[in-house]
C-alpha atoms as a PDB file:
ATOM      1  CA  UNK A   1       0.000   0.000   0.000  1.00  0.00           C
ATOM      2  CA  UNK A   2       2.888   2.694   0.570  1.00  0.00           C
ATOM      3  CA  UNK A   3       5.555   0.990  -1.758  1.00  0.00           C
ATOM      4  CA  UNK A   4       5.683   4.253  -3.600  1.00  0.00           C
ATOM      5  CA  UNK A   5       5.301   6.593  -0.381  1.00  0.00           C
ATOM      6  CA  UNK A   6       8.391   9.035   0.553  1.00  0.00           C
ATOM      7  CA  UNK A   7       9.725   7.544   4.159  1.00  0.00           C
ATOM      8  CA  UNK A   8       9.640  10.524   6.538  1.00  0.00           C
ATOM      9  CA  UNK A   9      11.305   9.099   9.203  1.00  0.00           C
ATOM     10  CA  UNK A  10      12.735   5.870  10.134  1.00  0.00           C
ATOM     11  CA  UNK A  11      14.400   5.025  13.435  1.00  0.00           C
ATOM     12  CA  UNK A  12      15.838   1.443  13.660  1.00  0.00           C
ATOM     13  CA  UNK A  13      16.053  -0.824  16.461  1.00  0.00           C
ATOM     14  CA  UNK A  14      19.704  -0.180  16.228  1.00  0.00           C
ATOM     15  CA  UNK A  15      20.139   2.871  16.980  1.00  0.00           C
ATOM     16  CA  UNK A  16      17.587   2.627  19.499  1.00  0.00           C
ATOM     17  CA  UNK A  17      20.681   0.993  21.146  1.00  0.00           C
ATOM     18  CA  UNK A  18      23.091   3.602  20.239  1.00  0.00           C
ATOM     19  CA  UNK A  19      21.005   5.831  21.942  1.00  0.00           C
ATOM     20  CA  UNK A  20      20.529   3.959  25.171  1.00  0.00           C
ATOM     21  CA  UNK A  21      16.900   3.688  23.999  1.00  0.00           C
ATOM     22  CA  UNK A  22      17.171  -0.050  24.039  1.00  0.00           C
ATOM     23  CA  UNK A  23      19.579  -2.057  26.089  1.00  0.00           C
ATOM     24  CA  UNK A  24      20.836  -4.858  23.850  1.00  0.00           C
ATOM     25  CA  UNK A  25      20.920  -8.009  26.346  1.00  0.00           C
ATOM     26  CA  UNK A  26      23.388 -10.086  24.021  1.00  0.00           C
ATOM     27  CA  UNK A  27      26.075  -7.596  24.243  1.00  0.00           C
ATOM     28  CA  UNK A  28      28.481  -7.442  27.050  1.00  0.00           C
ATOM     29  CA  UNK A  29      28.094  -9.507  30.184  1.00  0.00           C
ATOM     30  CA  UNK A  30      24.845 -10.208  29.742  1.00  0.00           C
ATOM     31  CA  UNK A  31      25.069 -12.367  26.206  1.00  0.00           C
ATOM     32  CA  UNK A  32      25.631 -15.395  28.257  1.00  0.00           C
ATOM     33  CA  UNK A  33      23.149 -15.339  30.220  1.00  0.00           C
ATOM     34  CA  UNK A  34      20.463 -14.651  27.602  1.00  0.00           C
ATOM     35  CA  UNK A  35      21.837 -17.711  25.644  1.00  0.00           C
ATOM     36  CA  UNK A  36      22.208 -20.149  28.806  1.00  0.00           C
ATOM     37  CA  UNK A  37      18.193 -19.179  29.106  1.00  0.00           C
ATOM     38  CA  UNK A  38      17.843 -20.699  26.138  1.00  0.00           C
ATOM     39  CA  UNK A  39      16.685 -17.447  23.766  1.00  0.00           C
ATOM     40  CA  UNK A  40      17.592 -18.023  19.937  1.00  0.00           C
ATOM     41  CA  UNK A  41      16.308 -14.686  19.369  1.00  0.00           C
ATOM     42  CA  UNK A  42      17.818 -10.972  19.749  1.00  0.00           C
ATOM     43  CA  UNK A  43      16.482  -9.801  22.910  1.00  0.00           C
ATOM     44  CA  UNK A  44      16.416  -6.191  24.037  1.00  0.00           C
ATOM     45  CA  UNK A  45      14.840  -4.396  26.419  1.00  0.00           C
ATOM     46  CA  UNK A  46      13.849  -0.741  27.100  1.00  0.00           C
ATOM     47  CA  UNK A  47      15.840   1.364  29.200  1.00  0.00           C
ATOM     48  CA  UNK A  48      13.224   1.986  31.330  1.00  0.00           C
ATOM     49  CA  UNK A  49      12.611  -1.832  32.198  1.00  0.00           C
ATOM     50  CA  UNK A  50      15.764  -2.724  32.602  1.00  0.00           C
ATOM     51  CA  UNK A  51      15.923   0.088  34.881  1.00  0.00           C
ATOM     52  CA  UNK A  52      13.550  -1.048  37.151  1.00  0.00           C
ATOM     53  CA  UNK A  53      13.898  -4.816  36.738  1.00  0.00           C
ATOM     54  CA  UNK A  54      17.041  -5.345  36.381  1.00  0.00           C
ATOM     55  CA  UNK A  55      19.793  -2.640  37.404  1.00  0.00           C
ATOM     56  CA  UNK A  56      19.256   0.987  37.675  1.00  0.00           C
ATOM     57  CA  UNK A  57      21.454   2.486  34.965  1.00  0.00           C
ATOM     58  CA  UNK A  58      23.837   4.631  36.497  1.00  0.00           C
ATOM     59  CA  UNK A  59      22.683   3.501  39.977  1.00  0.00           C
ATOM     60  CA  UNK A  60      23.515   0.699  42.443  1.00  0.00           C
ATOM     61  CA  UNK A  61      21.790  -2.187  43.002  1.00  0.00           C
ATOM     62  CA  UNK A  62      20.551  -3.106  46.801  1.00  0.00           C
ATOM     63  CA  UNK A  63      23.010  -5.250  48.704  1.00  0.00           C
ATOM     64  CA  UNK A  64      22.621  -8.778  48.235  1.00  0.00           C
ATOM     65  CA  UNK A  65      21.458  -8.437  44.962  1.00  0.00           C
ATOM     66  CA  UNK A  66      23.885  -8.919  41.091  1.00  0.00           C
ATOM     67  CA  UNK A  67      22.369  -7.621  37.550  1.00  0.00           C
ATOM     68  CA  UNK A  68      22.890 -11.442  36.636  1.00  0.00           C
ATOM     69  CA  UNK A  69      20.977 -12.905  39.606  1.00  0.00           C
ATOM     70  CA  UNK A  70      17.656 -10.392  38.734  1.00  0.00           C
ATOM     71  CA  UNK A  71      17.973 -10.277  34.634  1.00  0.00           C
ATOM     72  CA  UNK A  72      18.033 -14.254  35.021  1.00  0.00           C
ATOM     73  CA  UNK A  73      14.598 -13.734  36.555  1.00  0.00           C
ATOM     74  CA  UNK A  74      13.415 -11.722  34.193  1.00  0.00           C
ATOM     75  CA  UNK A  75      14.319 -14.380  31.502  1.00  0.00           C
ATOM     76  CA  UNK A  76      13.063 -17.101  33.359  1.00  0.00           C
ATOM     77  CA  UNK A  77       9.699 -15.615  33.892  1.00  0.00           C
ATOM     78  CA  UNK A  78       9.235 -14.370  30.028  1.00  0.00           C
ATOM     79  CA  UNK A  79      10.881 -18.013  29.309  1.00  0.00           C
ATOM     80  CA  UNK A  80       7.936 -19.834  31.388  1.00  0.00           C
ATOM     81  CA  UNK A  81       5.626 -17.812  30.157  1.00  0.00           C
ATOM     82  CA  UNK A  82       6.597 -18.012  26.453  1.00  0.00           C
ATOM     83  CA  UNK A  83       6.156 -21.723  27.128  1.00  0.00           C
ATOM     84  CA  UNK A  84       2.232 -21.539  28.454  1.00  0.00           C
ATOM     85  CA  UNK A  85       1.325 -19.026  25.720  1.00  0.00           C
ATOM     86  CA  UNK A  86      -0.818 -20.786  22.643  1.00  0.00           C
ATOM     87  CA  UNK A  87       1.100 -20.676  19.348  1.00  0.00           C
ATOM     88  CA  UNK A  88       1.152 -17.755  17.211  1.00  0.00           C
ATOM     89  CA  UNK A  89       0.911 -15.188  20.529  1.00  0.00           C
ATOM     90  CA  UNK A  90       3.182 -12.176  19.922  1.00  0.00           C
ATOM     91  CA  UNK A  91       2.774 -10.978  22.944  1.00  0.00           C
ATOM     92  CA  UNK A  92       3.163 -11.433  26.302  1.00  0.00           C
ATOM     93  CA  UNK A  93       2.355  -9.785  29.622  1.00  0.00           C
ATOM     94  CA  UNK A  94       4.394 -11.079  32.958  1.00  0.00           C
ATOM     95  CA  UNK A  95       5.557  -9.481  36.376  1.00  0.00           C
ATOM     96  CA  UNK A  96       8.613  -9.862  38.036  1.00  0.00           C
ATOM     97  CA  UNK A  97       9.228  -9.121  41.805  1.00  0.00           C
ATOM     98  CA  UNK A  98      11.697  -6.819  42.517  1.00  0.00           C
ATOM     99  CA  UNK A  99      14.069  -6.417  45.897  1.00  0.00           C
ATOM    100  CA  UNK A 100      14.407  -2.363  46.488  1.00  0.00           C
ATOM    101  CA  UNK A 101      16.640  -2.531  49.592  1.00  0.00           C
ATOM    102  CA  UNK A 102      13.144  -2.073  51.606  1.00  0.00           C
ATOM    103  CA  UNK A 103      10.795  -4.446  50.722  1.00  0.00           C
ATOM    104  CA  UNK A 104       9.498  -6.234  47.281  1.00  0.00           C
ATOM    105  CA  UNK A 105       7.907  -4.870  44.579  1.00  0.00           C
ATOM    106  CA  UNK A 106       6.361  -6.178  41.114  1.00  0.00           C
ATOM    107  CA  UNK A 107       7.433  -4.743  38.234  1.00  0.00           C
ATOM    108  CA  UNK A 108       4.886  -5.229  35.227  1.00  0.00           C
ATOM    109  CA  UNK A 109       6.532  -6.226  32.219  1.00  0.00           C
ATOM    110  CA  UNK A 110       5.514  -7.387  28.417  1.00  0.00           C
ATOM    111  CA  UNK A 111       7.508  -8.670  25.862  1.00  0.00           C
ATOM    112  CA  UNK A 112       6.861  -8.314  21.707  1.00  0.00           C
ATOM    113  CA  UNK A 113       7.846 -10.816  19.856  1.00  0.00           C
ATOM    114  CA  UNK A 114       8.354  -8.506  16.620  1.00  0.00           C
ATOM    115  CA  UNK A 115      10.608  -7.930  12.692  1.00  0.00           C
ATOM    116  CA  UNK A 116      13.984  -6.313  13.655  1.00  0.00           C
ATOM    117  CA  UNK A 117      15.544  -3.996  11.303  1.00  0.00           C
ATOM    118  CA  UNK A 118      15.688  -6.519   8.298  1.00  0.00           C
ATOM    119  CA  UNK A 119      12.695  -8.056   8.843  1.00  0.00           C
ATOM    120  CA  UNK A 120      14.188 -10.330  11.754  1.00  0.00           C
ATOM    121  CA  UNK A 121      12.202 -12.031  14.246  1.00  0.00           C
ATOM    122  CA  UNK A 122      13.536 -10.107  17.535  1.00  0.00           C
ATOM    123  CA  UNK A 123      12.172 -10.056  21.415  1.00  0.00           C
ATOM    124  CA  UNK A 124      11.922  -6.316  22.838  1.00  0.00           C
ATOM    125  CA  UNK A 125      10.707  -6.321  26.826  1.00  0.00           C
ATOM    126  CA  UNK A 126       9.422  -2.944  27.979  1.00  0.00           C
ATOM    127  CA  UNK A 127       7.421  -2.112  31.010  1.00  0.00           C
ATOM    128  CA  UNK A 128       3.591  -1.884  30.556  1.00  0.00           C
ATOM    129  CA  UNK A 129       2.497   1.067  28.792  1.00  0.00           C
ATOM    130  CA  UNK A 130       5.528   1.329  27.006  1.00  0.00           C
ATOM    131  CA  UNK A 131       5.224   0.737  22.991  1.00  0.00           C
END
């Protein structure tokens, strides 16, 4: 329908992670973990959720707690529930509880099972209400 449309604007999952838009999960010291989860595909999450989730970026993380120990919840979680969900779901909603340094706290999450920037199947997780 818009094959012959001018593109106004295009910004790409990639540099969504140049920006610090996206955190890309199998970069860095996380890639292990993401593949030991067992996820084939890219997985990324928003800055925001990994914020809250995970570590806070720029931040410290309570005592007690490792970026490893709570992203491997968050995969774990999205893994078990990728499991239940009926074939052909693209998404998926899931919460993960959170230690502050206080007391616990859910963190709503969902996860899009979407085309990356050539058309790959990728996995962004962003906090609910995020898009």
């Amino acid at each position: 329908m818009f094959e012959e449309a001018d593109l106004i604007h295009r910004y790409t999952r990639k540099q969504a992670i140049e920006d610090g838009v996206l955190v890309d999960l199998l970069q860095g010291e996380t890639a292990p973990l993401v593949k030991e989860a067992g996820f084939r595909l890219h997985v990324a999450m928003t800055a925001t959720a990994f914020s809250e989730a995970v570590a806070p970026i720029g931040g410290e993380l309570p005592p007690g707690q490792d970026l490893k120990g709570r992203l491997w919840d968050v995969l774990m979680v999205l893994r078990t529930r990728i499991r239940a969900a009926p074939d052909g779901e693209d998404r998926l909603h899931f919460k993960v509880s959170v230690w502050d340094g206080e007391k616990r706290r859910e963190v709503p999450l969902w996860a899009l099972c979407g085309p990356g920037d050539e058309g790959e199947p990728v996995i962004t997780i962003m906090l609910e209400g995020e898009d």
